[in-house]
C-alpha atoms as a PDB file:
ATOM      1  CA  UNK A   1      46.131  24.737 -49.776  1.00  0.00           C
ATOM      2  CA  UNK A   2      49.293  23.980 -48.656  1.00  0.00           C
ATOM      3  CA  UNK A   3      49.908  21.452 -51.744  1.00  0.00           C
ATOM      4  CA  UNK A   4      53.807  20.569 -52.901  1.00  0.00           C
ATOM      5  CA  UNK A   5      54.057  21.982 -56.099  1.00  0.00           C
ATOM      6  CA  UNK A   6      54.602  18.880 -58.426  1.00  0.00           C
ATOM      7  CA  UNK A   7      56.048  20.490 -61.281  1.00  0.00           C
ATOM      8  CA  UNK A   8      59.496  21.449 -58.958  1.00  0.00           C
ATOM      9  CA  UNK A   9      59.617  17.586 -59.003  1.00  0.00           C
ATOM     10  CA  UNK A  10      58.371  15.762 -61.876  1.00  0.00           C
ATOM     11  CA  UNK A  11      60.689  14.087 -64.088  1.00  0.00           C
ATOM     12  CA  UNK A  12      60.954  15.340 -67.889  1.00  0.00           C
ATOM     13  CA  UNK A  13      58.806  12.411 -69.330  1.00  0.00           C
ATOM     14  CA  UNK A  14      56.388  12.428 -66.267  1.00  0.00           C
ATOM     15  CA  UNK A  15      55.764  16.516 -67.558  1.00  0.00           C
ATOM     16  CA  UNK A  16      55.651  14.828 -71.087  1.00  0.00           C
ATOM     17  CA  UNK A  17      52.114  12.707 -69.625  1.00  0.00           C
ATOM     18  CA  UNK A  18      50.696  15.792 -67.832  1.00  0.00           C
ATOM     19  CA  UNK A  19      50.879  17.830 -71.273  1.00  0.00           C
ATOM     20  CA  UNK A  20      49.217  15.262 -73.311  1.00  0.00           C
ATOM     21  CA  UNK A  21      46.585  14.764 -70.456  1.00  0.00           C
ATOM     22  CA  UNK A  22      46.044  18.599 -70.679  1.00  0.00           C
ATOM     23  CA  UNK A  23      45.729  18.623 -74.092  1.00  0.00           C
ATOM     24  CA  UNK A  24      43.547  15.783 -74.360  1.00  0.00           C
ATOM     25  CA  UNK A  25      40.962  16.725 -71.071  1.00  0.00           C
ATOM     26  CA  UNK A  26      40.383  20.290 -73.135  1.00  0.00           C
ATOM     27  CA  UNK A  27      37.859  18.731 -75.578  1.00  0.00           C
ATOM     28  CA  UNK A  28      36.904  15.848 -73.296  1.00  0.00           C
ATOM     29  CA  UNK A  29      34.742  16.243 -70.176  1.00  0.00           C
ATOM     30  CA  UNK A  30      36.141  14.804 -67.132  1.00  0.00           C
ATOM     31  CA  UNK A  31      33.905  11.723 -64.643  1.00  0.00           C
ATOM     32  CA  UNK A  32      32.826  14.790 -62.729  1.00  0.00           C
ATOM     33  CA  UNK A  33      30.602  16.185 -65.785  1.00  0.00           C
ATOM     34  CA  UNK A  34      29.241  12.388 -66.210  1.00  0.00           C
ATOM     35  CA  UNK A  35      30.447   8.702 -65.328  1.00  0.00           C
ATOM     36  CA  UNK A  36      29.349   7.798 -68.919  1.00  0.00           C
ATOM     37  CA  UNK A  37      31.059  10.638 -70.409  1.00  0.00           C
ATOM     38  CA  UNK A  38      33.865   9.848 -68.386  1.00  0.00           C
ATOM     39  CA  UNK A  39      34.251   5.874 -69.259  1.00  0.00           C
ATOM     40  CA  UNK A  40      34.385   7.191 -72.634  1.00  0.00           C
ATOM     41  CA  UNK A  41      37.119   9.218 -72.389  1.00  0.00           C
ATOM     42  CA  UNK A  42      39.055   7.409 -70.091  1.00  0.00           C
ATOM     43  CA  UNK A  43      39.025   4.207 -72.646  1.00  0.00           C
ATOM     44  CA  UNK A  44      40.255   7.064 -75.572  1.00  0.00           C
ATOM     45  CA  UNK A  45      42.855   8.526 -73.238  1.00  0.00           C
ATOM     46  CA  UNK A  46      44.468   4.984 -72.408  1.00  0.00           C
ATOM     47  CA  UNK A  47      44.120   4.219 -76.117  1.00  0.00           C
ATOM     48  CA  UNK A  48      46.833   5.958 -77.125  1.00  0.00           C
ATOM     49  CA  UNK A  49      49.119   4.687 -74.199  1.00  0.00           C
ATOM     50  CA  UNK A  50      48.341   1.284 -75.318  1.00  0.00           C
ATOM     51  CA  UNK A  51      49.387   1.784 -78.685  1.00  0.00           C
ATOM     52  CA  UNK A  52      52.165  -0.429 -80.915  1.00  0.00           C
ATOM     53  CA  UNK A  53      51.430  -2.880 -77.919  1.00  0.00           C
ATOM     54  CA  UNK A  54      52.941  -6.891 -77.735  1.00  0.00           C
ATOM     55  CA  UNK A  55      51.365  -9.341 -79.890  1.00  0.00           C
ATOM     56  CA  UNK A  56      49.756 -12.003 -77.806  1.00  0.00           C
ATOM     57  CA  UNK A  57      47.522 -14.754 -77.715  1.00  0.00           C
ATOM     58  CA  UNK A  58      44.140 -13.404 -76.696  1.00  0.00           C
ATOM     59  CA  UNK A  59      40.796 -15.141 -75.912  1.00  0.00           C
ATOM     60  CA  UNK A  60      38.104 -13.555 -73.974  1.00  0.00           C
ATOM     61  CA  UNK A  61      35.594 -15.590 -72.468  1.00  0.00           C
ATOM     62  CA  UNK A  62      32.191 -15.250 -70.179  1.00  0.00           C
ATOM     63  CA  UNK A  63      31.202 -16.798 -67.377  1.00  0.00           C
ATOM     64  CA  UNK A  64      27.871 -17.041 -65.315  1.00  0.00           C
ATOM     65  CA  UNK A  65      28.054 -14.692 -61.903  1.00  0.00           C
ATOM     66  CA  UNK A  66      25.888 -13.961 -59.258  1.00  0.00           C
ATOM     67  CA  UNK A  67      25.211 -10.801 -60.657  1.00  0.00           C
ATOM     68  CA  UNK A  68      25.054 -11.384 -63.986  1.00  0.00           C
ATOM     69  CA  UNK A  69      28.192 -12.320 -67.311  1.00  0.00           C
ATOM     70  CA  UNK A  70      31.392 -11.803 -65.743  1.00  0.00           C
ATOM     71  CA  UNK A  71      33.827 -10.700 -69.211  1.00  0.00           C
ATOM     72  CA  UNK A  72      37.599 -12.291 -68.737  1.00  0.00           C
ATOM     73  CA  UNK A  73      40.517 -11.422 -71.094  1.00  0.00           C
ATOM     74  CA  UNK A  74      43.009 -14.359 -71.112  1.00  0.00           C
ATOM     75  CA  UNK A  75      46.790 -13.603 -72.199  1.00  0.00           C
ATOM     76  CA  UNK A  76      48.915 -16.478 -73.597  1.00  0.00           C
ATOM     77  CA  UNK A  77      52.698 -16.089 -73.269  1.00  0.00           C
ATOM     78  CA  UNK A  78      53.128 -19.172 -75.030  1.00  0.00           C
ATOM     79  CA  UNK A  79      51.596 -22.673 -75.450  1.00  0.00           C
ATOM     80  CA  UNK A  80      52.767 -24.668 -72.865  1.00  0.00           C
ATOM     81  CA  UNK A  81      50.297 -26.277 -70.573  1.00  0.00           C
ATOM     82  CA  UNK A  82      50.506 -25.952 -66.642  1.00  0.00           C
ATOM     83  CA  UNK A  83      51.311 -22.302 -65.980  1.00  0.00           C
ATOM     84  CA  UNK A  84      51.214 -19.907 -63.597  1.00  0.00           C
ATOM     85  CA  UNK A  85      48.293 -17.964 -63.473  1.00  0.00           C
ATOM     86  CA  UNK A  86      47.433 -14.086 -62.655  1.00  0.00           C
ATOM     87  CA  UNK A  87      44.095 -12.340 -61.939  1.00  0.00           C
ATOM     88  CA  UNK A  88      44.712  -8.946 -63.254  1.00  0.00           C
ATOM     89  CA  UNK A  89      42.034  -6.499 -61.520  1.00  0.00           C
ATOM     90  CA  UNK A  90      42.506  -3.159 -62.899  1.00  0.00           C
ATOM     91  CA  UNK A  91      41.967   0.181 -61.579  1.00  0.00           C
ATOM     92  CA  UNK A  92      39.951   3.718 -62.208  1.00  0.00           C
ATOM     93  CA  UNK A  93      38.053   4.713 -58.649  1.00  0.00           C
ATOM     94  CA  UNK A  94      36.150   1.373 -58.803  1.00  0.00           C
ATOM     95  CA  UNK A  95      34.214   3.463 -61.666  1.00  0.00           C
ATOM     96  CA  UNK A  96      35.932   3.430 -64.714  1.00  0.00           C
ATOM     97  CA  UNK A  97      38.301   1.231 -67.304  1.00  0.00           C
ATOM     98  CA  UNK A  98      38.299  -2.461 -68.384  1.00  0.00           C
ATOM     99  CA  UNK A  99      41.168  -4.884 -68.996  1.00  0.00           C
ATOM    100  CA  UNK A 100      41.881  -3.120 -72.581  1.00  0.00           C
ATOM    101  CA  UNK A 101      42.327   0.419 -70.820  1.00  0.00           C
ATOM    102  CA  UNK A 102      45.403  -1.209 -68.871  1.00  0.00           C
ATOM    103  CA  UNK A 103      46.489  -3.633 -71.980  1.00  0.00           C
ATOM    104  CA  UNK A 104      49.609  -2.466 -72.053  1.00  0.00           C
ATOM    105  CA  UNK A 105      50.829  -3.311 -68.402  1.00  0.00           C
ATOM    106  CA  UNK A 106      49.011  -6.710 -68.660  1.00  0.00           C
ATOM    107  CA  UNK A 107      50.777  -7.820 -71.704  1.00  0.00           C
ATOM    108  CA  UNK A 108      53.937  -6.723 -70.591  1.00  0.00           C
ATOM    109  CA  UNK A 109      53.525  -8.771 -67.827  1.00  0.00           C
ATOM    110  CA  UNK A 110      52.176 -12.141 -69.034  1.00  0.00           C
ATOM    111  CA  UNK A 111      54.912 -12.109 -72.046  1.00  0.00           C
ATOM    112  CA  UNK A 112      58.085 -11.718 -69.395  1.00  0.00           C
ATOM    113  CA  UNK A 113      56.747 -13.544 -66.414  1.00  0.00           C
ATOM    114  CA  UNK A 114      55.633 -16.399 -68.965  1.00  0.00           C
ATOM    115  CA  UNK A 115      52.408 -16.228 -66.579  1.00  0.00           C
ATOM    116  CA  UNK A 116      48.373 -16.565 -67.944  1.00  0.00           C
ATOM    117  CA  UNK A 117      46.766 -13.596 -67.196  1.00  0.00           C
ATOM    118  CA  UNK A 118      43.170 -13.648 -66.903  1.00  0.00           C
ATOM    119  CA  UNK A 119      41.975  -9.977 -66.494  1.00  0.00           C
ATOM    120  CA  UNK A 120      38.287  -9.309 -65.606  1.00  0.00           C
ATOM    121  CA  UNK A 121      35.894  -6.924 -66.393  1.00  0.00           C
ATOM    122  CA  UNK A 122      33.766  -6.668 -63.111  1.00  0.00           C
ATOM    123  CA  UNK A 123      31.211  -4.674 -62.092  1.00  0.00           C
ATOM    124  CA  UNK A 124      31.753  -0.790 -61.667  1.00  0.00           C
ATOM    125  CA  UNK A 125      30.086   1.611 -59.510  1.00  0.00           C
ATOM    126  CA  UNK A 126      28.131   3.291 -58.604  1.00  0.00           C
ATOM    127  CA  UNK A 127      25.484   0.754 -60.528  1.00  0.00           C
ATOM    128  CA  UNK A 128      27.145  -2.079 -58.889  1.00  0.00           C
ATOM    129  CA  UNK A 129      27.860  -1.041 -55.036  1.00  0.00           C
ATOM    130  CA  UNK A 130      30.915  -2.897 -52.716  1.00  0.00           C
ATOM    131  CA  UNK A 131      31.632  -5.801 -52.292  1.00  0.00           C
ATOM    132  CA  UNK A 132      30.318  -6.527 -55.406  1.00  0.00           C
ATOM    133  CA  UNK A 133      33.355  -6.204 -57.695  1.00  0.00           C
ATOM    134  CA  UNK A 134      35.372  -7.934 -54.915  1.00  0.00           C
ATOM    135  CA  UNK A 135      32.943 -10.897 -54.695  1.00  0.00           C
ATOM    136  CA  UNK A 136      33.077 -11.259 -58.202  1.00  0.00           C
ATOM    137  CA  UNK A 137      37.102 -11.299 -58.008  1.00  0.00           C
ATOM    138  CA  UNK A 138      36.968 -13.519 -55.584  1.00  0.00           C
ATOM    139  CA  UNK A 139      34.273 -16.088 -57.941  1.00  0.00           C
ATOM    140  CA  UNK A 140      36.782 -15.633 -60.742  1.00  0.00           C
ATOM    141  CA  UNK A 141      39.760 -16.901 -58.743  1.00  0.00           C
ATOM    142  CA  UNK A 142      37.999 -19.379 -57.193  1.00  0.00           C
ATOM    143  CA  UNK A 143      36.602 -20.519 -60.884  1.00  0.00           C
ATOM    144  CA  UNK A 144      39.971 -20.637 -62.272  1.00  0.00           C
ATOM    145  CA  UNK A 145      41.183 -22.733 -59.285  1.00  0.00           C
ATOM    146  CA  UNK A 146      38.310 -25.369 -59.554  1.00  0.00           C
ATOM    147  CA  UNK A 147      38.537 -25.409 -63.534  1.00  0.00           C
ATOM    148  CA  UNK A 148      42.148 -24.807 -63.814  1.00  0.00           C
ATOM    149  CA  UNK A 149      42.546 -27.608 -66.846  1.00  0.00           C
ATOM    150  CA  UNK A 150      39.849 -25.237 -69.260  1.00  0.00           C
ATOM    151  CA  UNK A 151      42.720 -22.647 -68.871  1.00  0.00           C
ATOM    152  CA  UNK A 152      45.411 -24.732 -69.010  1.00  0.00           C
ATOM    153  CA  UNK A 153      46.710 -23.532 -65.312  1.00  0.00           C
ATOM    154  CA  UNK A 154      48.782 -24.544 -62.171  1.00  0.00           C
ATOM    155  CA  UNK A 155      45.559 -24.915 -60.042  1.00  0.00           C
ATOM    156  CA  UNK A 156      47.809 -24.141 -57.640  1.00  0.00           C
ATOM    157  CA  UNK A 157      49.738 -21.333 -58.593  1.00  0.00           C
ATOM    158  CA  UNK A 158      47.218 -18.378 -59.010  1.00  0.00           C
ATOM    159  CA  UNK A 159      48.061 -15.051 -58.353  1.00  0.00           C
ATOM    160  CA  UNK A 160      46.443 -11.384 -57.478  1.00  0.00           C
ATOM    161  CA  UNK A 161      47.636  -8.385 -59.875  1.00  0.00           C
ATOM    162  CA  UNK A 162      45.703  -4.855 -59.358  1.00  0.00           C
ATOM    163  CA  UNK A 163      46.835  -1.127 -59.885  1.00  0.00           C
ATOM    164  CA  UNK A 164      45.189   1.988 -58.154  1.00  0.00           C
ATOM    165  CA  UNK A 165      41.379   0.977 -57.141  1.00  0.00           C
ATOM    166  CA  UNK A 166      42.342  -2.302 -58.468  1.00  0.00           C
ATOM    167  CA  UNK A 167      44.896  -3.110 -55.861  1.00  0.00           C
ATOM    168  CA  UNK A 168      42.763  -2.604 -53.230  1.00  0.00           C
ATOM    169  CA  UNK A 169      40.052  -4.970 -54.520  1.00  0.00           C
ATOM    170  CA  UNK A 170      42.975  -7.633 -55.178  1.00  0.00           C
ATOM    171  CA  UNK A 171      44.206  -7.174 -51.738  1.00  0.00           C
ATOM    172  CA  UNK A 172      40.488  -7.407 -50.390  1.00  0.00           C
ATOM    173  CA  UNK A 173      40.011 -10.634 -52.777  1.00  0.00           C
ATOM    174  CA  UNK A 174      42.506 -12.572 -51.074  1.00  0.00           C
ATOM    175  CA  UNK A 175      40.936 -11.758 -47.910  1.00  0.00           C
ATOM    176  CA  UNK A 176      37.775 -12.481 -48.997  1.00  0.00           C
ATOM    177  CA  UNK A 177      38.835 -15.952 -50.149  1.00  0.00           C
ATOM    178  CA  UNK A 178      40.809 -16.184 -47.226  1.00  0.00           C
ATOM    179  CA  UNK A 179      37.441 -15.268 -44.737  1.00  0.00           C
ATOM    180  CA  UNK A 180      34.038 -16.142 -46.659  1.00  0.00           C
ATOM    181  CA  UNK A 181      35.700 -19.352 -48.945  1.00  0.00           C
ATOM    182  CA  UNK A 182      37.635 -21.040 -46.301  1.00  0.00           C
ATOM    183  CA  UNK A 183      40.722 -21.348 -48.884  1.00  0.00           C
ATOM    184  CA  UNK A 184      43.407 -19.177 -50.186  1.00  0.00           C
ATOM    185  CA  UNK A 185      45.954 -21.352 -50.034  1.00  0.00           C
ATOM    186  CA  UNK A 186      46.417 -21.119 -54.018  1.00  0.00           C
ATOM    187  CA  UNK A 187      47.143 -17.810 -53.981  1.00  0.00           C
ATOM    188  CA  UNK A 188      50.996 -17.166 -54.658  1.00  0.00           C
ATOM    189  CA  UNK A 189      51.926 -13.365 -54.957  1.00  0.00           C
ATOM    190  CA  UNK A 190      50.097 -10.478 -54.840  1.00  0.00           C
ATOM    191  CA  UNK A 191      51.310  -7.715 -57.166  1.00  0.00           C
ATOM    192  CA  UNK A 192      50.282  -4.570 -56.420  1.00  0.00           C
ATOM    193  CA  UNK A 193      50.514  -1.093 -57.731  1.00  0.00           C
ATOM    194  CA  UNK A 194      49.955   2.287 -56.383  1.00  0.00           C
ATOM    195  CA  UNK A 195      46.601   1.089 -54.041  1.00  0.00           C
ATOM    196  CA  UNK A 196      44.544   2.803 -51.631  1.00  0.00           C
ATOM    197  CA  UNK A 197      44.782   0.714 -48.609  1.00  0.00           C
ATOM    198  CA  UNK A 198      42.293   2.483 -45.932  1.00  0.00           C
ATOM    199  CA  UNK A 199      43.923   5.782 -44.776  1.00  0.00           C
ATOM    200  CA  UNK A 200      42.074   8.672 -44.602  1.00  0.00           C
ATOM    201  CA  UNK A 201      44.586  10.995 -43.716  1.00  0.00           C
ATOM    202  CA  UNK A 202      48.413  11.098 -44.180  1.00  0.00           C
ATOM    203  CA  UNK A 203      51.695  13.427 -44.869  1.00  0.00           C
ATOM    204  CA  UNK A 204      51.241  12.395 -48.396  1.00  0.00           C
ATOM    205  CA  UNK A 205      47.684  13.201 -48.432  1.00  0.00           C
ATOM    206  CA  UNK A 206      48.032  16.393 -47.476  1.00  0.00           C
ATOM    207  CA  UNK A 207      50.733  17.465 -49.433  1.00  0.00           C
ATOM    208  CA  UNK A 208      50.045  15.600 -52.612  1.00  0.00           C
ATOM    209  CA  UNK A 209      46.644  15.524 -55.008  1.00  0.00           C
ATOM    210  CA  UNK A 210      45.727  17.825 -57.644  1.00  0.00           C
ATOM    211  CA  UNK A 211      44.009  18.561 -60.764  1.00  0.00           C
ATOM    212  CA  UNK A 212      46.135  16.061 -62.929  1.00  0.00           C
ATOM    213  CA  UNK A 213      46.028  12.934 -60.770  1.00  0.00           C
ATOM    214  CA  UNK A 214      42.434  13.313 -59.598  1.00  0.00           C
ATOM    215  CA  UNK A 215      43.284  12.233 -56.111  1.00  0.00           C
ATOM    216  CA  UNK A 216      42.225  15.283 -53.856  1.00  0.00           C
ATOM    217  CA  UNK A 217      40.317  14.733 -51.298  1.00  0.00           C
ATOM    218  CA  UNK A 218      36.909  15.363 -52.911  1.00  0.00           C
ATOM    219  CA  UNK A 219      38.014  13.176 -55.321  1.00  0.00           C
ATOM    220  CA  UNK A 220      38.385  10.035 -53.364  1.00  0.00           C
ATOM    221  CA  UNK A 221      35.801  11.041 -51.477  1.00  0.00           C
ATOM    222  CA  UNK A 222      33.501  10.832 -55.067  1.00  0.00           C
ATOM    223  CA  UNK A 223      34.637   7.249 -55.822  1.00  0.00           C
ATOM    224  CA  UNK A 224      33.761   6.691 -52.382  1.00  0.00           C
ATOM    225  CA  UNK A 225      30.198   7.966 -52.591  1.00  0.00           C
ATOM    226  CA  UNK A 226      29.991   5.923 -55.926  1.00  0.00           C
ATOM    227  CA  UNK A 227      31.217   2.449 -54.838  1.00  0.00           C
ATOM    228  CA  UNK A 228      29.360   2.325 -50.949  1.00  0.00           C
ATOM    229  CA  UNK A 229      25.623   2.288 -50.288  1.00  0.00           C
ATOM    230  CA  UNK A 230      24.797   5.716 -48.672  1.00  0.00           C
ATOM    231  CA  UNK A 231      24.352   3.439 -45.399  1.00  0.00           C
ATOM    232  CA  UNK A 232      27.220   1.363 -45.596  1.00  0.00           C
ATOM    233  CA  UNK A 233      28.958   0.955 -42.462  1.00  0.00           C
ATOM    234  CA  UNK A 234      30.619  -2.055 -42.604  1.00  0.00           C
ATOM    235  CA  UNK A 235      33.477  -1.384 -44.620  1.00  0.00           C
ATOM    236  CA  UNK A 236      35.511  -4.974 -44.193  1.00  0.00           C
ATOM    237  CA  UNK A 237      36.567  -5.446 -47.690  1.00  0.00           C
ATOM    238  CA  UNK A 238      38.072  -1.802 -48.615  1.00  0.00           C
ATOM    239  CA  UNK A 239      40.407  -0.660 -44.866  1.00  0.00           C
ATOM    240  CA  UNK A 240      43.022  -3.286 -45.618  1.00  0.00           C
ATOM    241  CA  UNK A 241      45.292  -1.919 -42.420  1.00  0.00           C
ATOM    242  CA  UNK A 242      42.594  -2.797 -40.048  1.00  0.00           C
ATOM    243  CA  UNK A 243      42.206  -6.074 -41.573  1.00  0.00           C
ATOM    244  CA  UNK A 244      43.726  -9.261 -39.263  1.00  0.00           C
ATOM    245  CA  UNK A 245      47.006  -9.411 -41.742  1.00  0.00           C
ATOM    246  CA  UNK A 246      48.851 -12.279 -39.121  1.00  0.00           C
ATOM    247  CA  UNK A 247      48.077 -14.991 -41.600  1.00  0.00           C
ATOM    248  CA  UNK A 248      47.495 -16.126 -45.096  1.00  0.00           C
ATOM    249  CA  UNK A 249      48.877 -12.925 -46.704  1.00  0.00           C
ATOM    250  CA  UNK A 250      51.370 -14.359 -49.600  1.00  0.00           C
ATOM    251  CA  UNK A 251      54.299 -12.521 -51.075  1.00  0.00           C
ATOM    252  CA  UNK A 252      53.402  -9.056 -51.789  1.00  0.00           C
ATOM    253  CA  UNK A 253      55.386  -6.198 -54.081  1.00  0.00           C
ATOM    254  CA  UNK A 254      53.860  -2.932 -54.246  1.00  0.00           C
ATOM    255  CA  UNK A 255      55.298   0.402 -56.158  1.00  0.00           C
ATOM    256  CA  UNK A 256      54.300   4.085 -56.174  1.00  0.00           C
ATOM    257  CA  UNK A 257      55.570   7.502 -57.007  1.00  0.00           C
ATOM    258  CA  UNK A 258      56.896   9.594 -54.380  1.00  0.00           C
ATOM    259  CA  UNK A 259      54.645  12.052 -55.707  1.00  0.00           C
ATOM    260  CA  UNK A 260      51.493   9.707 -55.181  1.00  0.00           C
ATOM    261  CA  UNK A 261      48.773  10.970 -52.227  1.00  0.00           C
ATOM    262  CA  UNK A 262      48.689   7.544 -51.817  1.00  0.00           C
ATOM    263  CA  UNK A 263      52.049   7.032 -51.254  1.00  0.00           C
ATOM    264  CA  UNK A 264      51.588   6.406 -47.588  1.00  0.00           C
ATOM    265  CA  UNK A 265      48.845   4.013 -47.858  1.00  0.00           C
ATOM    266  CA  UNK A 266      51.808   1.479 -49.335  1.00  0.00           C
ATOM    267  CA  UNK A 267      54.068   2.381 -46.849  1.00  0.00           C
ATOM    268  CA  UNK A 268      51.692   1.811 -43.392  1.00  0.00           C
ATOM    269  CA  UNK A 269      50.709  -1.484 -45.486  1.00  0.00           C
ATOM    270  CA  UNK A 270      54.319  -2.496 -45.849  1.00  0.00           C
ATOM    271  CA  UNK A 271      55.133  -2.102 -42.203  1.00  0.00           C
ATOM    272  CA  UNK A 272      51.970  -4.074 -40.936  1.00  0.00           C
ATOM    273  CA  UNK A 273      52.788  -7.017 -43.759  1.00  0.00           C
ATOM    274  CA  UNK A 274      56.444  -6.768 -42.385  1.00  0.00           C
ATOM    275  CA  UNK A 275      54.831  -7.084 -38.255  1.00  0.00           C
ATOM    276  CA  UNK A 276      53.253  -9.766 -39.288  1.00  0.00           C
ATOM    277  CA  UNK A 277      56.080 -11.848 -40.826  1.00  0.00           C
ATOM    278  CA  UNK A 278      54.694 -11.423 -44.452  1.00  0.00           C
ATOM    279  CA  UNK A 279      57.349 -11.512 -47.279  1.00  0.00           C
ATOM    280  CA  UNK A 280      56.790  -7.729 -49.030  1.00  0.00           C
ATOM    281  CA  UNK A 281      58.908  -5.480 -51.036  1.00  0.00           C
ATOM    282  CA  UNK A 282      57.905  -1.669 -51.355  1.00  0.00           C
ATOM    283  CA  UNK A 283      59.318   0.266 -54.500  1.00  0.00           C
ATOM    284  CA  UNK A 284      59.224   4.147 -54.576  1.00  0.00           C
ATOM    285  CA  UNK A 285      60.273   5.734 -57.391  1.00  0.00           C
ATOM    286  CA  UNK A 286      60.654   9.617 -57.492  1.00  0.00           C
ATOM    287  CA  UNK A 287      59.611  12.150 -59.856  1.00  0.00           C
ATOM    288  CA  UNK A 288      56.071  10.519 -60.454  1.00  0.00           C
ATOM    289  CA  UNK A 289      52.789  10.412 -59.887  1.00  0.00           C
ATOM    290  CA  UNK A 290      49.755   7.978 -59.632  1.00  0.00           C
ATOM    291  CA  UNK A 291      49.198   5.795 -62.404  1.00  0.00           C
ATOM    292  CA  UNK A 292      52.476   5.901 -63.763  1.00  0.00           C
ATOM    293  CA  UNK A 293      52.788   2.270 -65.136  1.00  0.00           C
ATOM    294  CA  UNK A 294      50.261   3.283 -67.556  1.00  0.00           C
ATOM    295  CA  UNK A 295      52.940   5.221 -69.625  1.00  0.00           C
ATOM    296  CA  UNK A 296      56.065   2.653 -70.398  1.00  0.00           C
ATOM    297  CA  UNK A 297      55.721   4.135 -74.117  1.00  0.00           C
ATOM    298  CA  UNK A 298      58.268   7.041 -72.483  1.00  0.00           C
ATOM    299  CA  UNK A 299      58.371   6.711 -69.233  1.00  0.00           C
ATOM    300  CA  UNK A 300      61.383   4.322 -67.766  1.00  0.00           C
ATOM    301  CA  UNK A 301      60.763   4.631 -64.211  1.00  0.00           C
ATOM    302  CA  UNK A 302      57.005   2.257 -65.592  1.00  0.00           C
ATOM    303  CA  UNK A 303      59.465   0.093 -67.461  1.00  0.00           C
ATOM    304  CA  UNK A 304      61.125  -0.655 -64.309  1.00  0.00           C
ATOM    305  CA  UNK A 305      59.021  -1.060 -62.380  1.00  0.00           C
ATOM    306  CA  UNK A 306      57.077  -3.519 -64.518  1.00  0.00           C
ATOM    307  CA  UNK A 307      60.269  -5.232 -64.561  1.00  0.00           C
ATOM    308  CA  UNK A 308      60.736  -5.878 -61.122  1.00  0.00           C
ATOM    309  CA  UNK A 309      57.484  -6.783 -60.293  1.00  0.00           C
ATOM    310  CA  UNK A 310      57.944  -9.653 -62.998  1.00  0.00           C
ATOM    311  CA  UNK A 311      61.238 -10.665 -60.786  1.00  0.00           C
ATOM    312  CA  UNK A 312      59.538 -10.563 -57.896  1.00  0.00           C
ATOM    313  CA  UNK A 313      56.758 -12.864 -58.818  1.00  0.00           C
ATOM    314  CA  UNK A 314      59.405 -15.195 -60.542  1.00  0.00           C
ATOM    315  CA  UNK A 315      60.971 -15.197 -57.600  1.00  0.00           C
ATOM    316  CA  UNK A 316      58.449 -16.127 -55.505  1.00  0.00           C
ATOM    317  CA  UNK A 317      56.468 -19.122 -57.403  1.00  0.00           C
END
């Protein structure tokens, strides 16, 4: 009720995804029918957004965790020794998608920024409950700062990359490094796109969040349910605003469509970061939803914004 009809606002290519989606979700069952079901589909879905992608140096690797083989996909720009290095923490309602469901974005990324990325395949809910994946972020950045010559790093130079889900748990990684390790002083940028930042209610909330971005409010509230204990009240790691944000934040760029219900989730988090001295730059672009960066095969508004979130971490090593 009361929803802004999207398609007065969409941009052509934007229309372009929603038709494919369509198209594609009639012979594939949604995450509501089953998560399994839905893992599946959302890895054949991405597939063909990831297609004629950037050749790159690959190597995947596994390491020992707390909770079991922790899966990392490492992206080589080039061979040089001593670079900059990205955690890439990718998104999907803390419930679905891997590092190959965003390969597209993370390529793009590690070829222009000339940055390592090391994207990891954590733990998804609901079998694995908060603050597991976050934990686990924070082990892997904490890894690749005490091992940095195995991955041929700037122990020094590591930085926090998420999208959607993702960008909350990279945002809640820092903190977590930052609170529970004692040290975050590697940590160099934070790149973040489209996040959920610990509203529950907004103007964009309202207005936005249908059938085609899966972000109504029964919808978050479903990745909620998945990814907290049925008793959890101690929510630390996931309401970022309420968070003490008057130190050890670095750099931060976020994006997000003007047509995102998240959309004001990035612009409350700006405004504390800003109160608090922090270095951030917010990007809206209009005529798009959630998830956009997914779709730089048409969509130039994802090319863009790639783009500047490459200059922005350039700009701030």
């Amino acid at each position: 009720m009361n929803k802004i009809n999207i398609n007065n606002y969409i941009t052509k290519q934007m229309k372009e995804v929603l038709d494919y989606q369509e198209e594609f979700a009639k012979n594939n069952p949604s995450i509501s029918n089953s998560i399994e079901e839905g893992r599946e589909n959302y890895i054949k879905e991405r597939a063909y957004w990831n297609e004629n992608n950037l050749e790159l140096k690959e190597e995947k690797r596994v390491i020992q965790g707390e909770y079991g083989d922790i899966t990392l996909h490492i992206y080589y720009p080039n061979n040089n020794n001593n670079l900059n290095c990205t955690l890439f923490i990718h998104g999907g309602g803390f419930i679905v998608g891997s590092p190959k469901t965003h390969e597209r974005m993370i390529k793009y990324f590690s070829k222009h920024s000339k940055s390592i990325v090391v994207a990891i395949d954590y733990k998804l809910s609901p079998e694995y409950k908060y603050p597991i994946a976050i934990q686990e972020c924070a082990f892997i950045a904490n890894y690749l700062h005490k091992n940095a010559q195995e991955f041929n790093i700037n122990k020094n130079s590591i930085s926090l990359m998420g999208d959607s889900a993702g960008a909350n748990i990279a945002f809640n990684t820092n903190l977590y490094l930052r609170d529970e390790y004692k040290d975050n002083s590697y940590i160099k940028t934070m790149i973040l796109y489209y996040g959920i930042y610990g509203l529950n209610d907004s103007t964009s909330r309202r207005l936005l969040g249908n059938k085609h971005d899966s972000l109504t409010k029964e919808d978050i509230e479903f990745y909620e349910a998945c990814y907290f204990k049925d008793d959890e009240i101690q929510k630390k790691y996931y309401d970022c605003l309420n968070a003490d944000l008057s130190y050890s934040i670095p750099p931060t760029y976020m994006c997000v469509g003007n047509l995102d219900p998240l959309l004001d989730d990035s612009i409350t988090l700006k405004e504390i970061l800003e109160l608090n001295g922090t270095t951030c730059e917010l990007q809206i672009f209009k005529g798009v939803m959630h998830a956009f960066l997914h779709y730089t095969k048409i969509m130039p508004e994802a090319n863009k914004a790639l783009k500047n979130s490459v200059d922005f971490f350039k700009n701030n090593q």
